[in-house]
PDB file of N, CA and C in Angstrom:
ATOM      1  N   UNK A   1       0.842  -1.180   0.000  1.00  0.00           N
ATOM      2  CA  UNK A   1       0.000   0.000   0.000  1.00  0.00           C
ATOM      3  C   UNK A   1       0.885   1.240   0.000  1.00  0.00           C
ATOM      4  N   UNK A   2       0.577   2.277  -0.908  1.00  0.00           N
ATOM      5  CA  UNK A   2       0.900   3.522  -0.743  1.00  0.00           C
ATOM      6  C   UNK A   2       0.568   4.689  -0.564  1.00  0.00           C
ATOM      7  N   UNK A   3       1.333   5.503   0.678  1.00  0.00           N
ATOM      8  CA  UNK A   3       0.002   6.637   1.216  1.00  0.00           C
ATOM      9  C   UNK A   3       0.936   8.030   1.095  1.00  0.00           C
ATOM     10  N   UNK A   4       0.001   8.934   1.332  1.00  0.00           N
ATOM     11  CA  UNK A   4       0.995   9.944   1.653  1.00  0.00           C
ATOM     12  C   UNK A   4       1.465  10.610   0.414  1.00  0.00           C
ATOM     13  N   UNK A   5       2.544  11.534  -0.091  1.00  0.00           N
ATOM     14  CA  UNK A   5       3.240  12.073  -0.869  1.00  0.00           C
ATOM     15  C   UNK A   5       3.701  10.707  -1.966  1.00  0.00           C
ATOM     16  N   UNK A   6       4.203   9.425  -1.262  1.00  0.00           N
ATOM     17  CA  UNK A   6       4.579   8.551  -2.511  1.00  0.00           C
ATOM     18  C   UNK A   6       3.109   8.270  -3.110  1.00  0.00           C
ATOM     19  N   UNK A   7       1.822   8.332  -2.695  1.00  0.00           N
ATOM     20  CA  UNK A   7       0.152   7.940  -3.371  1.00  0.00           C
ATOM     21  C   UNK A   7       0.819   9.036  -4.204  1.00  0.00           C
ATOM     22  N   UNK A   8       0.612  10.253  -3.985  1.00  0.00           N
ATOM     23  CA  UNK A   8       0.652  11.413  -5.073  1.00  0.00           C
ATOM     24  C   UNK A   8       1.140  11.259  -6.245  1.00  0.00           C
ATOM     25  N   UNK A   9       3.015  10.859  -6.021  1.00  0.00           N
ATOM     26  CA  UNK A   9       3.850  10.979  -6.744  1.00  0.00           C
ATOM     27  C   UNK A   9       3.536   9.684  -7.932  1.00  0.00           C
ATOM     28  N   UNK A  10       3.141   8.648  -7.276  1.00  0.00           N
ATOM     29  CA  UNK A  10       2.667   7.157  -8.319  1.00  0.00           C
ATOM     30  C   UNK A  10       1.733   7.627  -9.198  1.00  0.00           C
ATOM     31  N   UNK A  11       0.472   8.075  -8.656  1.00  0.00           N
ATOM     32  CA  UNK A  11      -0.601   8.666  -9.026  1.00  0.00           C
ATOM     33  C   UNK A  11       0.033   8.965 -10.692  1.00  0.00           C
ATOM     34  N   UNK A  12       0.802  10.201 -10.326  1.00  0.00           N
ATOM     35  CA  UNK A  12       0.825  10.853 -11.245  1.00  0.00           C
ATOM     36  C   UNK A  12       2.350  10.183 -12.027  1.00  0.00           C
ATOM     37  N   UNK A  13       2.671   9.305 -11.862  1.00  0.00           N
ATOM     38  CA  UNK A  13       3.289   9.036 -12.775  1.00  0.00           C
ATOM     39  C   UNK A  13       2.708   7.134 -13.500  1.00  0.00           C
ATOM     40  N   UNK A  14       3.602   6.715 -14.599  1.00  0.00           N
ATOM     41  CA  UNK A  14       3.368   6.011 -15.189  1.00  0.00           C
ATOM     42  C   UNK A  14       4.317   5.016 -15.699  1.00  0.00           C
ATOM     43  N   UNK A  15       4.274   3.607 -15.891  1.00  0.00           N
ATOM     44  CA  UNK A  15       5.315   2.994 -16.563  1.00  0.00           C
ATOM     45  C   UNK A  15       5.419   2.143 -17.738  1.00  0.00           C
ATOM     46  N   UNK A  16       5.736   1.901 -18.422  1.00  0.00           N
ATOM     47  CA  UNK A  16       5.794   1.392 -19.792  1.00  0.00           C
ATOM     48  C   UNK A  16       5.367  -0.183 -19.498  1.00  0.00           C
ATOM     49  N   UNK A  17       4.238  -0.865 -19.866  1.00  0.00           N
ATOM     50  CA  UNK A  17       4.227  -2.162 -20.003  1.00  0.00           C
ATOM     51  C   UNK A  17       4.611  -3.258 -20.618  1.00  0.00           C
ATOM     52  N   UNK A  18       5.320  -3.883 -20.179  1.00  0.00           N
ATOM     53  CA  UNK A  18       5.785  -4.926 -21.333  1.00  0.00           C
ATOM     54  C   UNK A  18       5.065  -6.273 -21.716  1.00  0.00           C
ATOM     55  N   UNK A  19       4.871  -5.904 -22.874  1.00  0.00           N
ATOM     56  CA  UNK A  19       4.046  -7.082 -23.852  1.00  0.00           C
ATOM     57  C   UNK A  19       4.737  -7.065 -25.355  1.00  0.00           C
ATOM     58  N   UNK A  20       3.635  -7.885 -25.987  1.00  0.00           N
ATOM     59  CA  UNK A  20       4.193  -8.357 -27.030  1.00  0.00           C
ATOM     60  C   UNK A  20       4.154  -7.224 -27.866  1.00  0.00           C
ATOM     61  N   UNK A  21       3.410  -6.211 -27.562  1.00  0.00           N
ATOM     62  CA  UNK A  21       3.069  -4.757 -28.539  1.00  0.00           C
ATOM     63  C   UNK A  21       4.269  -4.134 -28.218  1.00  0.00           C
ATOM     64  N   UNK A  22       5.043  -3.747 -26.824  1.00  0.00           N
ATOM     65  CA  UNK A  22       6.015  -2.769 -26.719  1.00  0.00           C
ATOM     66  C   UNK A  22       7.131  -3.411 -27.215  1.00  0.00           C
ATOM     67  N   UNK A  23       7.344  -4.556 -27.257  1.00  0.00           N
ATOM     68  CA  UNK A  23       8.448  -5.207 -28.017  1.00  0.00           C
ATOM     69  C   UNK A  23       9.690  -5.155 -28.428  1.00  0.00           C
ATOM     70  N   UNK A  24       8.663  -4.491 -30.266  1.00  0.00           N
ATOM     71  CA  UNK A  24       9.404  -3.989 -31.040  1.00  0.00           C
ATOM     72  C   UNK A  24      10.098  -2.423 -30.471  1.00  0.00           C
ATOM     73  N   UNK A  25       9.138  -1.868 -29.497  1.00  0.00           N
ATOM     74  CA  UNK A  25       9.952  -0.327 -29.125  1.00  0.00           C
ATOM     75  C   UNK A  25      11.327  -0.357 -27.881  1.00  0.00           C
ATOM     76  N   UNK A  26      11.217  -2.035 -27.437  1.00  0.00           N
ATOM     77  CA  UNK A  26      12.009  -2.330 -26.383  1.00  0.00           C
ATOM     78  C   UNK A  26      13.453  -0.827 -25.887  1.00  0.00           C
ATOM     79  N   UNK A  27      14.064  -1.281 -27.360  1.00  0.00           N
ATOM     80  CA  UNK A  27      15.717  -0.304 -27.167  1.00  0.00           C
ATOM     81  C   UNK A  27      14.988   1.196 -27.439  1.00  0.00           C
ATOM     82  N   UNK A  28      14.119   1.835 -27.458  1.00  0.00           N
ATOM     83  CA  UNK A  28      13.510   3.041 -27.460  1.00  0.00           C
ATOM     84  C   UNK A  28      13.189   3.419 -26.397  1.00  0.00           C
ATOM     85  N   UNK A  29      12.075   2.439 -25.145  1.00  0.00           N
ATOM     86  CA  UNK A  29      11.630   2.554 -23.926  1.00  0.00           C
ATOM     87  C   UNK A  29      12.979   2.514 -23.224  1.00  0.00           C
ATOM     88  N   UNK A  30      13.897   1.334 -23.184  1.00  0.00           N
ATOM     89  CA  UNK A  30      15.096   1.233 -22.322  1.00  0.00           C
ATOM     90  C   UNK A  30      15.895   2.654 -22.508  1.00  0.00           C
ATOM     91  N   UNK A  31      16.024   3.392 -23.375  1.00  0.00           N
ATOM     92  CA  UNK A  31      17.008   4.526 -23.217  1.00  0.00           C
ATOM     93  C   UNK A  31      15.993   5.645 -23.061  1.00  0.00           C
ATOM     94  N   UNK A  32      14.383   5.672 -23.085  1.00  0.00           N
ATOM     95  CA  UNK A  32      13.711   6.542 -22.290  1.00  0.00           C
ATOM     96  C   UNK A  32      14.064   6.510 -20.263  1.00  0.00           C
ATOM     97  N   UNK A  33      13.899   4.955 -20.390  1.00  0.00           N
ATOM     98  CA  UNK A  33      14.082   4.765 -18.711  1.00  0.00           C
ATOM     99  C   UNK A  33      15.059   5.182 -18.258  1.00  0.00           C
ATOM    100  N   UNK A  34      16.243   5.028 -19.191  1.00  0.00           N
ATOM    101  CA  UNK A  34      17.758   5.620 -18.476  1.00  0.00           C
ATOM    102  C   UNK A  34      18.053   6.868 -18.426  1.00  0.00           C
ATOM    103  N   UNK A  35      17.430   7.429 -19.162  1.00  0.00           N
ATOM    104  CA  UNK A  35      17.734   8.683 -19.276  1.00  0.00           C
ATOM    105  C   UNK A  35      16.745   9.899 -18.388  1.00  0.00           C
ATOM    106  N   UNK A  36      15.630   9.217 -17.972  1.00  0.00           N
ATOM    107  CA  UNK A  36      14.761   9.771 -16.881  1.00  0.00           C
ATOM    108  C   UNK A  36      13.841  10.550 -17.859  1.00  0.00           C
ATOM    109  N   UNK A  37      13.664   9.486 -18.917  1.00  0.00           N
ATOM    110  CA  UNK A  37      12.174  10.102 -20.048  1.00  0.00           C
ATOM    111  C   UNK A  37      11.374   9.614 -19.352  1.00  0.00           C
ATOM    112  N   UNK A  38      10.979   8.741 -18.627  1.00  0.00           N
ATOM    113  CA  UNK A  38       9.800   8.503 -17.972  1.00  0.00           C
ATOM    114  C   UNK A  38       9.831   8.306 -16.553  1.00  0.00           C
ATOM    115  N   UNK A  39       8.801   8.743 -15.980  1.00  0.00           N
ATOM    116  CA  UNK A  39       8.997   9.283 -14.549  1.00  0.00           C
ATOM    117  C   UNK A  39       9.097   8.224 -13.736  1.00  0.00           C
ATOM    118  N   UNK A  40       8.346   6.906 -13.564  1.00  0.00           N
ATOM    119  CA  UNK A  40       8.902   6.196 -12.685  1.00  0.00           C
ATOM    120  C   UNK A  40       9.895   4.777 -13.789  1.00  0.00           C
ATOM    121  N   UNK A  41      10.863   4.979 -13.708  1.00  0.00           N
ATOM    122  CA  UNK A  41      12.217   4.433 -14.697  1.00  0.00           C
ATOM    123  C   UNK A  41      12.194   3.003 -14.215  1.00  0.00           C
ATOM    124  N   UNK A  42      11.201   2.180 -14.737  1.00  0.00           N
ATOM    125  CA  UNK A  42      11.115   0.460 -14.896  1.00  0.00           C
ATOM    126  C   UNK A  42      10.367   0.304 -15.709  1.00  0.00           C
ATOM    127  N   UNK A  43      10.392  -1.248 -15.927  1.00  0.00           N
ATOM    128  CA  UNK A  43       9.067  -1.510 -16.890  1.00  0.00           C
ATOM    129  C   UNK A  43       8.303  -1.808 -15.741  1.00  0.00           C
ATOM    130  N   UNK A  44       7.189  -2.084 -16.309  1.00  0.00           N
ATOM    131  CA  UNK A  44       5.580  -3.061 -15.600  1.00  0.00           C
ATOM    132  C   UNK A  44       5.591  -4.007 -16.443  1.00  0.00           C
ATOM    133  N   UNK A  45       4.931  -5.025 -15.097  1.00  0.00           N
ATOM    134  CA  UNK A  45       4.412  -6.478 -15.850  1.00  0.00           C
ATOM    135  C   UNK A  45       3.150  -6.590 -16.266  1.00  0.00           C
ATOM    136  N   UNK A  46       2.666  -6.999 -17.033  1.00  0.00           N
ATOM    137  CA  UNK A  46       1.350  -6.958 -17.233  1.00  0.00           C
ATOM    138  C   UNK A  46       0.687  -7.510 -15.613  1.00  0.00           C
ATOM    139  N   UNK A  47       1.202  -8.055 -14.976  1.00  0.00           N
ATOM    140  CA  UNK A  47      -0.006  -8.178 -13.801  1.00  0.00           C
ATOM    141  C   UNK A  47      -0.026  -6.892 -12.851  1.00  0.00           C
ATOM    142  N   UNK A  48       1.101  -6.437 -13.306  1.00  0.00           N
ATOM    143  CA  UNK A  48       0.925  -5.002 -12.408  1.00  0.00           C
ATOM    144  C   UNK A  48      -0.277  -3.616 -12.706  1.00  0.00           C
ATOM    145  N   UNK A  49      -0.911  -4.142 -14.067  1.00  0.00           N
ATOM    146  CA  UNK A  49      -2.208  -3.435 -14.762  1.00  0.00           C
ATOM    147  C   UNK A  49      -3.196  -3.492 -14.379  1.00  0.00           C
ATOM    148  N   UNK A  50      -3.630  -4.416 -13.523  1.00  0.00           N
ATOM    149  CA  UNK A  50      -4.849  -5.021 -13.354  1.00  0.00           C
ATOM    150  C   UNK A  50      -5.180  -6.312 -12.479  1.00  0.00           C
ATOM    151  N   UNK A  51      -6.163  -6.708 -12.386  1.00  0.00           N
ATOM    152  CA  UNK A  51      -6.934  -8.101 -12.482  1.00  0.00           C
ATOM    153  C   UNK A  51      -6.020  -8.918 -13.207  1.00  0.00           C
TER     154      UNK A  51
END
């Protein structure tokens, strides 16, 4: 569970999912993550989406 300022900060950020669609963008997303193009810098698993 997350409360507080880290709820906020998740809230508002987002992470790239990996499936068979992001794939092909793999070496595109990986040097977004390193470089701090996207705010929270990992992938997601698809079970981390949902149900």
């Amino acid at each position: 569970m997350v409360i507080g300022s880290e709820a906020s900060r998740e809230a508002n950020s987002f992470v790239i999912i990996r499936t068979e669609m992001t794939a092909a963008a793999k070496d595109r997303y990986d040097d977004l993550i390193a470089t701090g193009g996207i705010p929270m810098a990992r992938w997601g698993l698809k079970r981390s989406a949902g149900p």
